[in-house]
Protein backbone atom coordinates (compact mmCIF):
# COMPACT_ATOMS: atom_id res chain seq x y z
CA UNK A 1 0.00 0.00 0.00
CA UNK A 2 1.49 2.94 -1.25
CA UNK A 3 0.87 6.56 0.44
CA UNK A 4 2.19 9.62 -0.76
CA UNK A 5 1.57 13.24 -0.30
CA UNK A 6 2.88 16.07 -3.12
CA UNK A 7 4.18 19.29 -1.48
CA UNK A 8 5.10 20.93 -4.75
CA UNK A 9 2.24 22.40 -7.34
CA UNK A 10 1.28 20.71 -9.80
CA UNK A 11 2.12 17.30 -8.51
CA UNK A 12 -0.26 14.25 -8.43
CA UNK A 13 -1.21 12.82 -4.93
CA UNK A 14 -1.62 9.36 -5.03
CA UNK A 15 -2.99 6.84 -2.04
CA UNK A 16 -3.16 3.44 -1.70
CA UNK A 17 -1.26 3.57 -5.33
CA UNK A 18 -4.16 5.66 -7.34
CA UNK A 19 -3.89 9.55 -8.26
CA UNK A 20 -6.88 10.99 -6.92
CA UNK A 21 -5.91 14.09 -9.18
CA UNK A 22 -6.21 12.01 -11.82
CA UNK A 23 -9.69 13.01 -13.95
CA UNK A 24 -9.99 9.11 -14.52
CA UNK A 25 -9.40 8.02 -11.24
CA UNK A 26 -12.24 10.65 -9.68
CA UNK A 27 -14.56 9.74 -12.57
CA UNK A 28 -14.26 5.90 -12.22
CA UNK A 29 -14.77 6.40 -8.50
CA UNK A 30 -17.88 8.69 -9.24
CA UNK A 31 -19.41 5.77 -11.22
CA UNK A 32 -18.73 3.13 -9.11
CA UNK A 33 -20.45 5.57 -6.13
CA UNK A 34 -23.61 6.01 -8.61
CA UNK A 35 -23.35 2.42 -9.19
CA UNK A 36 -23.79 1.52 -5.64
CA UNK A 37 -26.76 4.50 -5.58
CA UNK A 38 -28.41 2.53 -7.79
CA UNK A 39 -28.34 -0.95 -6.18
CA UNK A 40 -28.99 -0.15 -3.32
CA UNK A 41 -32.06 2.26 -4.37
CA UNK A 42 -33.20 -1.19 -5.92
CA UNK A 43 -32.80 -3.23 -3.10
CA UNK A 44 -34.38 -1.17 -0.47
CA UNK A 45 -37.35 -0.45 -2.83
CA UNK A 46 -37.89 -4.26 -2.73
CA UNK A 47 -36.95 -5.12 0.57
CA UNK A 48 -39.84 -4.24 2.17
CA UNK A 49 -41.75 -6.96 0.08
CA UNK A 50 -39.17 -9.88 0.68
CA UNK A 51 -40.14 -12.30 4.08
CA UNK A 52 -36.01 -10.93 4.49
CA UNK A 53 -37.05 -8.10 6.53
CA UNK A 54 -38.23 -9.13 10.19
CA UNK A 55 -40.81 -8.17 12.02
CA UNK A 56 -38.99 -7.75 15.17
CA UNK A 57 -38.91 -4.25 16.43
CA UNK A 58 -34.94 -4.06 16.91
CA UNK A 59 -34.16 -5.15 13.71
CA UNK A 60 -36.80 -3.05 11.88
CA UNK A 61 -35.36 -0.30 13.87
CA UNK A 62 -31.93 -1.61 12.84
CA UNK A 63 -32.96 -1.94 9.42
CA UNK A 64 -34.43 2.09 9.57
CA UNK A 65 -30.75 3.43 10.77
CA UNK A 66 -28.68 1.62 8.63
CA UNK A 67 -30.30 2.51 5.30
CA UNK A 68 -30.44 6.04 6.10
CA UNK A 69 -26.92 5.73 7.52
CA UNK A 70 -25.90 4.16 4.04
CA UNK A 71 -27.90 6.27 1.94
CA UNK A 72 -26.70 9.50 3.58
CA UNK A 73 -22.79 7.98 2.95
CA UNK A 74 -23.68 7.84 -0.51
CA UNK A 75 -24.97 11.02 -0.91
CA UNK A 76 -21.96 12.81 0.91
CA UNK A 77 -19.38 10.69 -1.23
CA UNK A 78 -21.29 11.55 -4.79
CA UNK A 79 -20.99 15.16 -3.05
CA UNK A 80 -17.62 15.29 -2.34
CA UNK A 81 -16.54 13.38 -5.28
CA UNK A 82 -18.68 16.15 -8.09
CA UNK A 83 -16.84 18.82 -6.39
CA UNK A 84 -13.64 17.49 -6.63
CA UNK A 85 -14.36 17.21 -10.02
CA UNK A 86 -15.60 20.61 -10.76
CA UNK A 87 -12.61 21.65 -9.30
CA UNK A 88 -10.35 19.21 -11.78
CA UNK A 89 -12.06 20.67 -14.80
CA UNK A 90 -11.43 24.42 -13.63
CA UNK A 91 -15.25 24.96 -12.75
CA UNK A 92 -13.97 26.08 -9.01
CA UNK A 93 -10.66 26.91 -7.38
CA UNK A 94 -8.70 25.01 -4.95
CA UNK A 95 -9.63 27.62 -1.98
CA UNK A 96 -13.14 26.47 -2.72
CA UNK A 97 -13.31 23.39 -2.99
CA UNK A 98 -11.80 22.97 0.74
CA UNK A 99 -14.12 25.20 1.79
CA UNK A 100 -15.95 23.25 4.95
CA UNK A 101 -19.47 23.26 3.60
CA UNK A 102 -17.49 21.08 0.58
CA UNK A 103 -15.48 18.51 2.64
CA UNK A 104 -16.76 15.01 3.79
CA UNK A 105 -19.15 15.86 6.37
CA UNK A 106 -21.06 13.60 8.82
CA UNK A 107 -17.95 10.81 9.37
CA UNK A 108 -18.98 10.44 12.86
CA UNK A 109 -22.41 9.20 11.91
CA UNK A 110 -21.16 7.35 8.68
CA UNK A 111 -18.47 5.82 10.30
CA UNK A 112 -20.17 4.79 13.72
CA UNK A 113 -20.10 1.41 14.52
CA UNK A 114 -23.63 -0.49 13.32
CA UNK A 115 -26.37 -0.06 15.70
CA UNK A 116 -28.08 -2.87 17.65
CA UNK A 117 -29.82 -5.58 16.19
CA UNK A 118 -27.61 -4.84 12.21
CA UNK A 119 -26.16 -7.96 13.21
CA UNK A 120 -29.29 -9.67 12.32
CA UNK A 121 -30.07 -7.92 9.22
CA UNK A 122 -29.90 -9.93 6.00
CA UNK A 123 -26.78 -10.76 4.49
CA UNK A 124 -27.20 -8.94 1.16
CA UNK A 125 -28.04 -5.77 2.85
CA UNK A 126 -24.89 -6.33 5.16
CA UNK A 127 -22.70 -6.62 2.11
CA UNK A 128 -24.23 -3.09 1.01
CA UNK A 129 -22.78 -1.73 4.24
CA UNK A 130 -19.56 -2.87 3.69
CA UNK A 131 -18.98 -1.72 0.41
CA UNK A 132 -20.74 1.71 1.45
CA UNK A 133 -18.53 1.74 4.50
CA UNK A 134 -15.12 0.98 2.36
CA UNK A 135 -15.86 3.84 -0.38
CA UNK A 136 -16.74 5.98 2.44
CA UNK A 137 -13.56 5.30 3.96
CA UNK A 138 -11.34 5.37 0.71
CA UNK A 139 -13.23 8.93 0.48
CA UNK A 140 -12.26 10.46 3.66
CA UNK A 141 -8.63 9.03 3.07
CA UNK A 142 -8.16 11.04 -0.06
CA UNK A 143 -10.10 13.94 1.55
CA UNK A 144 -7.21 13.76 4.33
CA UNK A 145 -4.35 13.77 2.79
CA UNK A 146 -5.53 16.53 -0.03
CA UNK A 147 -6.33 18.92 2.97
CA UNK A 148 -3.01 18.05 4.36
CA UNK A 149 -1.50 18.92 1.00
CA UNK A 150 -3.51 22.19 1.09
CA UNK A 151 -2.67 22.98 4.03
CA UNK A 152 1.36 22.12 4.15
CA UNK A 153 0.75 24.34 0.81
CA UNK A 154 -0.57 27.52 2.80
CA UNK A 155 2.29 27.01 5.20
CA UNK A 156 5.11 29.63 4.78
CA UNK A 157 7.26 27.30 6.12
CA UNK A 158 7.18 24.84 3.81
CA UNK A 159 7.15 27.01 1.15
CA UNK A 160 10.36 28.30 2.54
CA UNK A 161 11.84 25.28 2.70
CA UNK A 162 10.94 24.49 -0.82
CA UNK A 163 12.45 27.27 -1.85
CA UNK A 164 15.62 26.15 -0.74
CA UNK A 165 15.59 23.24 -1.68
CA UNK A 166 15.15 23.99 -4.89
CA UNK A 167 18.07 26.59 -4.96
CA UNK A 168 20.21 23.81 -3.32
């Protein structure tokens, strides 16, 4: 697992070996996030009519948090992931797009462990919460280290020192 954080302009960032500057890379991942929109839209239409769904009060209740907990993932990842396209294609500058009303919001909730009784849920809608939970997580990686990159870029500091090391 590679990690690695630019501090010079016009540099790629790349984690876990992909550059999330990269158009491609952002677009693929906004696909695969309206992908997973999709299914799961599907599946909790028609869960509701599948003997799957129990009629136990905890696990209804279970059932009630975790979809809004995964649909509101999705939502913020899509979110996060059209502005940091907008800003690739020029539509918005850097200073906006880390703007806090722009960043990954909500990880406390998204990122909570599941509540009681999700244990029980069915198995198909527990594989939905995985793969919400891991592109939420891949998310707020790249989110991390780009605001870290922002930030060490605001720094005088390490401007300074990049300065010298370039005239070294």
């Amino acid at each position: 697992m590679r990690q690695t954080v630019a501090l010079e302009e016009n540099v790629r960032v790349s984690v876990d070996g992909e550059n999330i500057s990269d158009p491609r890379f952002l677009e693929r991942t906004y696909q695969e996030a309206m992908a997973l929109v999709v299914e799961i839209a599907a599946y909790l239409k028609n869960a509701g009519k599948t003997p799957e769904i129990s009629t136990d009060k905890k696990i209804n209740m279970a059932y009630s948090v975790e979809s809004m907990r995964m649909t509101s993932a999705l939502m913020l990842v899509v979110s996060w992931l059209m502005v940091r396209l907008a800003e690739n294609r020029g539509e918005i500058s850097t200073e906006e797009s880390m703007e806090d009303d722009k960043l990954l919001g909500a990880r406390e909730i998204c990122l909570a462990p599941p509540s009681d009784g999700a244990d029980q849920l069915p198995e198909h809608f527990k594989v939905y919460q995985y793969r919400v939970r891991d592109l939420f997580e891949r998310i707020a990686r790249m989110e991390d280290h780009l605001l870290m990159r922002y930030k060490e870029g605001k720094n005088p500091v390490h401007h300074l020192l990049r300065h010298l090391g370039n005239r070294l």
